[in-house]
Protein backbone atom coordinates (compact mmCIF):
# COMPACT_ATOMS: atom_id res chain seq x y z
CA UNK A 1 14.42 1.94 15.68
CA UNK A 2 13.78 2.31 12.04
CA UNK A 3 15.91 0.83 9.53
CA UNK A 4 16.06 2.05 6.32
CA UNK A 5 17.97 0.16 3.22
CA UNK A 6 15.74 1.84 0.54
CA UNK A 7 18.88 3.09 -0.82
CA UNK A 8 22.32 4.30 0.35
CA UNK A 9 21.53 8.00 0.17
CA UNK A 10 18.97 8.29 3.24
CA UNK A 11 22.43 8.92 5.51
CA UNK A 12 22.79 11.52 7.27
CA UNK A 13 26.14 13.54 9.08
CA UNK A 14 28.30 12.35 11.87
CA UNK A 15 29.07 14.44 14.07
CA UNK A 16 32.46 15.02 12.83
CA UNK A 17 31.19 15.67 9.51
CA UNK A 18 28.85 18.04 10.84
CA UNK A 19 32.05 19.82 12.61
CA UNK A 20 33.98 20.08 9.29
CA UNK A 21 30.88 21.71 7.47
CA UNK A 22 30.92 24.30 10.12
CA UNK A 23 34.39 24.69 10.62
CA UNK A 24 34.37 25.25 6.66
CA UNK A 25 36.28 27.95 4.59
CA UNK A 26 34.25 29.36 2.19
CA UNK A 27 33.65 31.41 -0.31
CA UNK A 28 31.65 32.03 -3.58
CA UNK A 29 31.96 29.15 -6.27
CA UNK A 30 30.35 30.66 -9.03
CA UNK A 31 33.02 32.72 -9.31
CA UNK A 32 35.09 29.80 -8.40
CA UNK A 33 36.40 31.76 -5.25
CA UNK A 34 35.36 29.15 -2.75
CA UNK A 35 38.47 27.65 -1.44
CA UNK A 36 36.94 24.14 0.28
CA UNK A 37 35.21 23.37 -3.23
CA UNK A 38 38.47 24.16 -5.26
CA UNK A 39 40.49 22.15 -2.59
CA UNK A 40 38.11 19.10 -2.97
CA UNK A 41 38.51 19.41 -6.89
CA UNK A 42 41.98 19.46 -6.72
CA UNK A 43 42.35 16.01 -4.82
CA UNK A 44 39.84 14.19 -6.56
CA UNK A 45 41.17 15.05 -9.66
CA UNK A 46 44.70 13.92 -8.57
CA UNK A 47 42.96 10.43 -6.67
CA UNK A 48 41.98 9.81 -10.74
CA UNK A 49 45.03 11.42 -12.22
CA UNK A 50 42.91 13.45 -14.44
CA UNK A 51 43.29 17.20 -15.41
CA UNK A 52 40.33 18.99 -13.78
CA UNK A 53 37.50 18.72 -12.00
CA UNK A 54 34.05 20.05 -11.20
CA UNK A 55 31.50 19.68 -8.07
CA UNK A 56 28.08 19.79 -9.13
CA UNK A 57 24.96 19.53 -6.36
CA UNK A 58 23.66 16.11 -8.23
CA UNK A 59 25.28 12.60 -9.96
CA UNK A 60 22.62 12.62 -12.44
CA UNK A 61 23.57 16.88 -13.21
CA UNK A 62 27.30 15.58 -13.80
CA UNK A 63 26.19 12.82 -15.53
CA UNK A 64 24.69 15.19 -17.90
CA UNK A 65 27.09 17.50 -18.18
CA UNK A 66 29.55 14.56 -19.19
CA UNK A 67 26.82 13.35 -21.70
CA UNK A 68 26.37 17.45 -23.20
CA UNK A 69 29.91 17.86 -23.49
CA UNK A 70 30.84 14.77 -25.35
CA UNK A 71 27.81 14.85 -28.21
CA UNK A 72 26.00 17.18 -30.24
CA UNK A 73 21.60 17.09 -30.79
CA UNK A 74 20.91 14.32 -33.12
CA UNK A 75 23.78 11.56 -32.43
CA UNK A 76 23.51 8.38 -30.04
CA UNK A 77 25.15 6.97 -27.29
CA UNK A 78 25.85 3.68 -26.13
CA UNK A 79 24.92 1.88 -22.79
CA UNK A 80 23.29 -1.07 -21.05
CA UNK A 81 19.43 -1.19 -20.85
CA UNK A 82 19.60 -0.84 -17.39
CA UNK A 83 22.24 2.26 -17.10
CA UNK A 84 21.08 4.74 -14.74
CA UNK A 85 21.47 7.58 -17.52
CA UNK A 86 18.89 5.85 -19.22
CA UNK A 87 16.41 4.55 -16.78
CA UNK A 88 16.56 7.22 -14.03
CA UNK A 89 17.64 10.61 -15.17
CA UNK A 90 14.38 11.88 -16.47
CA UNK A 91 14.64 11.62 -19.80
CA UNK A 92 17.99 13.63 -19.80
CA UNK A 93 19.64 12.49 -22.44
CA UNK A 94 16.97 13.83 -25.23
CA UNK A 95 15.86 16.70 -23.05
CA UNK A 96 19.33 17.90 -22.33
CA UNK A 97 22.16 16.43 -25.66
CA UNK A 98 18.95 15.97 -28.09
CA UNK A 99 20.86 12.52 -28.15
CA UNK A 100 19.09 9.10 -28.00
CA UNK A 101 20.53 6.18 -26.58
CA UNK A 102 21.03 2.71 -28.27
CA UNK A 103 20.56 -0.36 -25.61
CA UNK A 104 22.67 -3.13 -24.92
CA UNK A 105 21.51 -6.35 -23.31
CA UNK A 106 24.21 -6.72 -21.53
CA UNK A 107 25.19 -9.03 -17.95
CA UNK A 108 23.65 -6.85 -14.55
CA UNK A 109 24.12 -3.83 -16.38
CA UNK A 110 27.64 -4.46 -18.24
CA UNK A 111 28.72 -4.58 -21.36
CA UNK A 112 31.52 -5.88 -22.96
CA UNK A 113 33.76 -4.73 -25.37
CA UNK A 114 32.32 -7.01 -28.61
CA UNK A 115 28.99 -5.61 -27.75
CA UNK A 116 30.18 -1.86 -27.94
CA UNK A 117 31.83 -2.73 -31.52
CA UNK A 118 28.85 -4.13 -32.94
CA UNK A 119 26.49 -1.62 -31.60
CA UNK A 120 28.09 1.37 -33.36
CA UNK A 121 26.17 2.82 -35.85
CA UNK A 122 28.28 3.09 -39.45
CA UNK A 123 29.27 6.87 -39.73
CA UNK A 124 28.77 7.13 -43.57
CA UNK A 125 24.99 5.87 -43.12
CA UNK A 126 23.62 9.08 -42.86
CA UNK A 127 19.73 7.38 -42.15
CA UNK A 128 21.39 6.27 -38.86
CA UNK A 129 22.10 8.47 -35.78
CA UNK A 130 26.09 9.26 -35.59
CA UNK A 131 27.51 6.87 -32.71
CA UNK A 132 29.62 9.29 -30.48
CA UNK A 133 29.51 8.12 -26.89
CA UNK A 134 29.53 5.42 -24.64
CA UNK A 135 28.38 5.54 -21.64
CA UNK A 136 29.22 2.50 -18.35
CA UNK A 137 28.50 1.97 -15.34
CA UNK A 138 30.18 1.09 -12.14
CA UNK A 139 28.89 -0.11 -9.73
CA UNK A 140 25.57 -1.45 -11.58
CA UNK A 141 22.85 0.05 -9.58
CA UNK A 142 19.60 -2.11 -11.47
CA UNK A 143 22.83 -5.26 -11.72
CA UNK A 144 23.21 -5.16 -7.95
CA UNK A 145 26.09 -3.74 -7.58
CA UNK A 146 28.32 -5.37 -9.79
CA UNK A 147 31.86 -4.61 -11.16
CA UNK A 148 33.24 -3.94 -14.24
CA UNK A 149 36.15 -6.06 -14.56
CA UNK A 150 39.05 -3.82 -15.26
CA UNK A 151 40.48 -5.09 -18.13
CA UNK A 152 37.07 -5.37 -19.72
CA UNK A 153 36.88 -1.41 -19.25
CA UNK A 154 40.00 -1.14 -20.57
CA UNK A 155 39.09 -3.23 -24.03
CA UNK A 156 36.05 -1.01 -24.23
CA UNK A 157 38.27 2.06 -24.38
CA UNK A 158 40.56 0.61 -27.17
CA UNK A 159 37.14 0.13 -28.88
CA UNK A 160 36.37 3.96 -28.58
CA UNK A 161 40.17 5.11 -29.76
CA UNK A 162 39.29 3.08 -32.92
CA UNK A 163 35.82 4.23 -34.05
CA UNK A 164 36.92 8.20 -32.32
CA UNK A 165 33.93 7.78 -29.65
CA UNK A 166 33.66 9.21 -25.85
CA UNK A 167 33.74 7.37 -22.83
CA UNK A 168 32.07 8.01 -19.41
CA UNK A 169 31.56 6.23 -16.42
CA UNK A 170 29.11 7.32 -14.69
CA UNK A 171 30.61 6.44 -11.11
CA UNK A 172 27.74 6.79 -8.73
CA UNK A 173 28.94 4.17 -6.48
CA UNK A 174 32.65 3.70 -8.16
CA UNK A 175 33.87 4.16 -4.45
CA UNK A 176 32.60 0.72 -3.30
CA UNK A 177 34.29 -1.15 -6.55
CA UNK A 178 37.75 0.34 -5.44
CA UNK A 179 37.34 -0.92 -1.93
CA UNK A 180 35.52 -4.19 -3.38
CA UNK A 181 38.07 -5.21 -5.75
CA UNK A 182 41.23 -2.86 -4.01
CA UNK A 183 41.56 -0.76 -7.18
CA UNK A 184 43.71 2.19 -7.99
CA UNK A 185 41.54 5.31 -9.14
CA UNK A 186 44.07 6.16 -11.25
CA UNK A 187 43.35 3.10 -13.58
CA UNK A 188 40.16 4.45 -14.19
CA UNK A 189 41.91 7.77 -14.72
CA UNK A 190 43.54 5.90 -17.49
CA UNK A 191 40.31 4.62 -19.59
CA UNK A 192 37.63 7.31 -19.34
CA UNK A 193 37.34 10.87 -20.60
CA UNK A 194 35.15 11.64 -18.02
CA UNK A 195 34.30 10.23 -14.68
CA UNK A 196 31.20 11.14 -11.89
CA UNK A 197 32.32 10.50 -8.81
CA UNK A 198 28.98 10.28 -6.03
CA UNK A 199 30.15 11.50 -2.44
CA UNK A 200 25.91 11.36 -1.67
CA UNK A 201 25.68 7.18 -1.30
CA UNK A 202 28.62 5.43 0.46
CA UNK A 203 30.33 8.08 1.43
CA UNK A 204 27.96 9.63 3.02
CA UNK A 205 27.83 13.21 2.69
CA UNK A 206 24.63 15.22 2.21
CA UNK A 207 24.57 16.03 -1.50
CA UNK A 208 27.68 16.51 -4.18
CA UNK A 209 28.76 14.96 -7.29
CA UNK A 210 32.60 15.72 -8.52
CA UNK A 211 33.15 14.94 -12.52
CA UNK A 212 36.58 14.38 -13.46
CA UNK A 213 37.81 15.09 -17.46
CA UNK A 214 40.46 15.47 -19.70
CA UNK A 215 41.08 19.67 -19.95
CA UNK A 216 39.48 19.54 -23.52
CA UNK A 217 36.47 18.53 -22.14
CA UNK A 218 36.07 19.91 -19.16
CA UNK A 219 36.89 23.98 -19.98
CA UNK A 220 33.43 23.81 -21.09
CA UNK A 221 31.99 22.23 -18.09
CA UNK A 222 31.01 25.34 -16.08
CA UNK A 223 29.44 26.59 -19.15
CA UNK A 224 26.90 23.40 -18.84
CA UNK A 225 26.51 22.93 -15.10
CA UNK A 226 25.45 26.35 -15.13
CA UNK A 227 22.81 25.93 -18.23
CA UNK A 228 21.74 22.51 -16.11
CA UNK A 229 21.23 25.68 -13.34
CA UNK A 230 24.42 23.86 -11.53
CA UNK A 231 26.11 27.21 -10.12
CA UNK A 232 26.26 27.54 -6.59
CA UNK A 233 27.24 30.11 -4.46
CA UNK A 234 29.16 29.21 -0.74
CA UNK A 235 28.96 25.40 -1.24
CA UNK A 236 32.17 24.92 0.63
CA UNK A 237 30.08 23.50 3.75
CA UNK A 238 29.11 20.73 1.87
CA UNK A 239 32.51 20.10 0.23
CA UNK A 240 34.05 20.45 3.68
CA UNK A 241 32.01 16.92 3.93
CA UNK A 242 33.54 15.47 1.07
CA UNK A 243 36.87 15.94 2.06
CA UNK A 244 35.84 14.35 5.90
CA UNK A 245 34.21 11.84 4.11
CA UNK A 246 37.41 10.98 1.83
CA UNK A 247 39.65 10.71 5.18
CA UNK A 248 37.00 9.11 7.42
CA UNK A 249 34.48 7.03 5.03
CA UNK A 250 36.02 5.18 2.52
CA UNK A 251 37.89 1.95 4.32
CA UNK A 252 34.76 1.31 6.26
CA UNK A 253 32.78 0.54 3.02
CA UNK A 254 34.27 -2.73 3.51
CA UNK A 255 31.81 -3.74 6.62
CA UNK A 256 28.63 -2.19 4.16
CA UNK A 257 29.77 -5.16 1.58
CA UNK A 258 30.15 -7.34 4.88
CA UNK A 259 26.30 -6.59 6.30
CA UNK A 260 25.27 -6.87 2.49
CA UNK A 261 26.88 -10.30 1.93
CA UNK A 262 25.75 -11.39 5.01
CA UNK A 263 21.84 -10.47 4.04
CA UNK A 264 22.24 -12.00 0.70
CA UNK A 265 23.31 -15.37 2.55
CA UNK A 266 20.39 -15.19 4.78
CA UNK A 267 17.89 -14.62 2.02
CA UNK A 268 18.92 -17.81 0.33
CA UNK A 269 18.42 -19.54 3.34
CA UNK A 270 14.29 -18.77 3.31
CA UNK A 271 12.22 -20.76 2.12
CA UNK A 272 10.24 -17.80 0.42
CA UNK A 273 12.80 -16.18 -1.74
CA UNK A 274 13.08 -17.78 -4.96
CA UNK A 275 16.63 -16.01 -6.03
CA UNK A 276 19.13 -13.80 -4.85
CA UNK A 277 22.18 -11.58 -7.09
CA UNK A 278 25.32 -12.00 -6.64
CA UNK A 279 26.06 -9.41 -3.90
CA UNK A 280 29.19 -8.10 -4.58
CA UNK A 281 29.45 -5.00 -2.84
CA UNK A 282 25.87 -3.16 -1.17
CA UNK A 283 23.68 -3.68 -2.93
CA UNK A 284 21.27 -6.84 -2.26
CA UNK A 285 18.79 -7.70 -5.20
CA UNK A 286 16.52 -10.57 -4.48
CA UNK A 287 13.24 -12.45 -6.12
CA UNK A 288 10.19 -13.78 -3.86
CA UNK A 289 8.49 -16.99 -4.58
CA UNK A 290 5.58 -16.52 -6.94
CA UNK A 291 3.06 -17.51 -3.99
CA UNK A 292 4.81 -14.48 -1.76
CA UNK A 293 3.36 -11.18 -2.53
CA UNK A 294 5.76 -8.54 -3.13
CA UNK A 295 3.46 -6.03 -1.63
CA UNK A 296 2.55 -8.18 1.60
CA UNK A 297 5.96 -9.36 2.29
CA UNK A 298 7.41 -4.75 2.28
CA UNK A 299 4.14 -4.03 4.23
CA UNK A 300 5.33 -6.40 6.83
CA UNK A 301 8.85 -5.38 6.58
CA UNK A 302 7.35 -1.70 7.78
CA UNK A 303 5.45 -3.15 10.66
CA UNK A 304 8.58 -3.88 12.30
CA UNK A 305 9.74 -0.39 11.03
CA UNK A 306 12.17 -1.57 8.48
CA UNK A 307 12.22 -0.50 4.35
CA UNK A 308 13.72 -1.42 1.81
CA UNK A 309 12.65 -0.76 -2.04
CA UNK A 310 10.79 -2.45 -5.08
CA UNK A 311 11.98 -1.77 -8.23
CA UNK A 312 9.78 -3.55 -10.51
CA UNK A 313 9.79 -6.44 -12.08
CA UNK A 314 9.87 -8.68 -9.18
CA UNK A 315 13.16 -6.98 -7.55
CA UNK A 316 13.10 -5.95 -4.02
CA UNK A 317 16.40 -4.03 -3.20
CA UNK A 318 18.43 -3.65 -0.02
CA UNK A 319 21.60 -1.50 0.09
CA UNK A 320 23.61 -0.95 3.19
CA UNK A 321 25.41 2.29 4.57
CA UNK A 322 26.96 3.99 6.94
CA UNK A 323 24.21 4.31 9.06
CA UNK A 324 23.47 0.37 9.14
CA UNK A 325 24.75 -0.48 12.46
CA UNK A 326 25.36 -3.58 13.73
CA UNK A 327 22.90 -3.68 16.17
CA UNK A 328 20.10 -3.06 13.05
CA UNK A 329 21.94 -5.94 10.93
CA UNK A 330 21.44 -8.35 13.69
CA UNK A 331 17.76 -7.65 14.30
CA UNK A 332 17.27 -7.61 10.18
CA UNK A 333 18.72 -10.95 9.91
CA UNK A 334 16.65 -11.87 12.78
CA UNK A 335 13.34 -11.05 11.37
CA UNK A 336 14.51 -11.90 7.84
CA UNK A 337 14.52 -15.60 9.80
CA UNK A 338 11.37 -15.00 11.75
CA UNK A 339 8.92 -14.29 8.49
């Protein structure tokens, strides 16, 4: 039995899942005639309450696209030193907007609203780049998994309506914060101009990332997903698992951030880990003691057929998913105890 935690995208379709994407209606989405994509669209732009929607085949593609259609070559956005736009997007931002970004040292990759203000580069300095996005987070992948408080957001956007920026959330694992904190998506609908929503990690289908946008933005947005080299032809298998995934897979996140919380507590519990995160939804980040060696203590975990990832800087990460069962959560606890 191997268990693998490395991240919450090594799932793979249930059986029902697999039935949909057969059972799927499809047609040709370049030309926007594929009636599964458009019907997924449609319904997770109405979960948000926003005005249109796009799938695209990656989170970090719609995260681009948001990024492109919000700036222009030469101007700068605004997020946390550990945002995933920044860190693990492949140099994106400059490659794709010609924008840079300025970093905020914010709290497990948040921000608040002060920080935004006095980050924002004075638009009548011409030596500076022109502020003209920012760009959150939710859940923090690098922070563990934490949530944005909602009001915070919601400070944040009155921030942008004053100094005329952008907003984005790039929503990779926004699904578990709804369950977490029993949210309404269209709150979120309420602050952001545009929002990626990842149906790849906790919900568990095989690839797909909808972006949801005001109209003004997103008319353009097939323009840039197919630049990014976005367009796809019948894709309607794969949305065919996004909508199973939206009726079977979201009120069973709840037992990921169970098995999560669970592994955090038994962690703290060993004598050889120096820290754990705050494990607010699935996402475990923990620290070894100094005498533990990081790359010992994984090599071991593989013996016994069980990974989970290092992501520098003395943090080893464990996120649960929909193919953690039970039966693996008791034996990782039990050799978590037995090292």
């Amino acid at each position: 039995m191997i268990i693998d935690l490395r991240s919450d995208t090594v799932t793979k379709p249930c059986k029902g899942m697999l039935k949909a994407m057969v059972a799927a209606e499809t047609g040709d989405d370049v030309y926007k005639e594929d009636p599964t994509v458009n019907a997924l669209e449609k319904r997770v732009a109405e979960l948000f309450g926003m005005e249109s929607a796009l799938f695209f085949p990656t989170g970090s593609m719609a995260n681009q696209a948001a990024i492109k259609l919000q700036t222009q070559p030469g101007e700068q956005l605004i997020c946390d030193k550990w945002a995933h736009v920044y860190n693990y997007e492949g140099g994106g931002v400059s490659f794709n907007s010609g924008v840079s970004c300025k970093l905020i040292d914010g709290y497990r990759g948040m921000v608040t609203a002060a920080q935004v203000e006095e980050n924002i580069n004075p638009p009548d300095f011409y030596h500076s780049p022109l502020t003209s996005l920012v760009c959150l987070e939710n859940t923090t992948n690098k922070g563990g998994g934490a949530c944005y408080n909602l009001e915070e957001m919601r400070e944040i956007r009155a921030v942008c309506d004053r100094h005329g920026l952008g907003l984005h959330l790039d929503g990779a694992r926004l699904v578990n914060a709804l369950v977490a904190n029993n949210e309404n998506p269209k709150d979120y609908g309420k602050i952001f101009d545009t929002i990626s929503i990842c149906f790849s990690k906790g919900l568990g289908i095989p690839l797909g990332t909808v972006l949801v946008g005001k109209e003004s933005l997103m008319k353009n947005a097939i323009r840039v997903r197919k630049t990014l080299g976005g367009g796809m032809r019948q894709v309607g298998y794969i949305a065919a698992a996004g909508l199973y995934a939206l009726d079977n897979n979201l009120e069973r996140l709840v037992e990921d951030h169970r098995r999560a919380s669970e592994l955090a507590q038994t962690l703290q519990e060993q004598r050889y880990v120096l820290k754990v995160e705050t494990t607010e939804t699935n996402i475990v980040i923990f620290y070894l003691q100094e005498s533990v060696s990081e790359e010992k203590f994984i090599a071991d975990l593989l013996k016994k057929n069980i990974r989970i990832s290092d992501m520098g800087q003395g943090k080893l990460r464990i996120v649960t998913h929909l193919d953690y069962t039970e039966k693996m959560h008791q034996r990782f606890t039990d050799v978590l105890r037995d090292l």
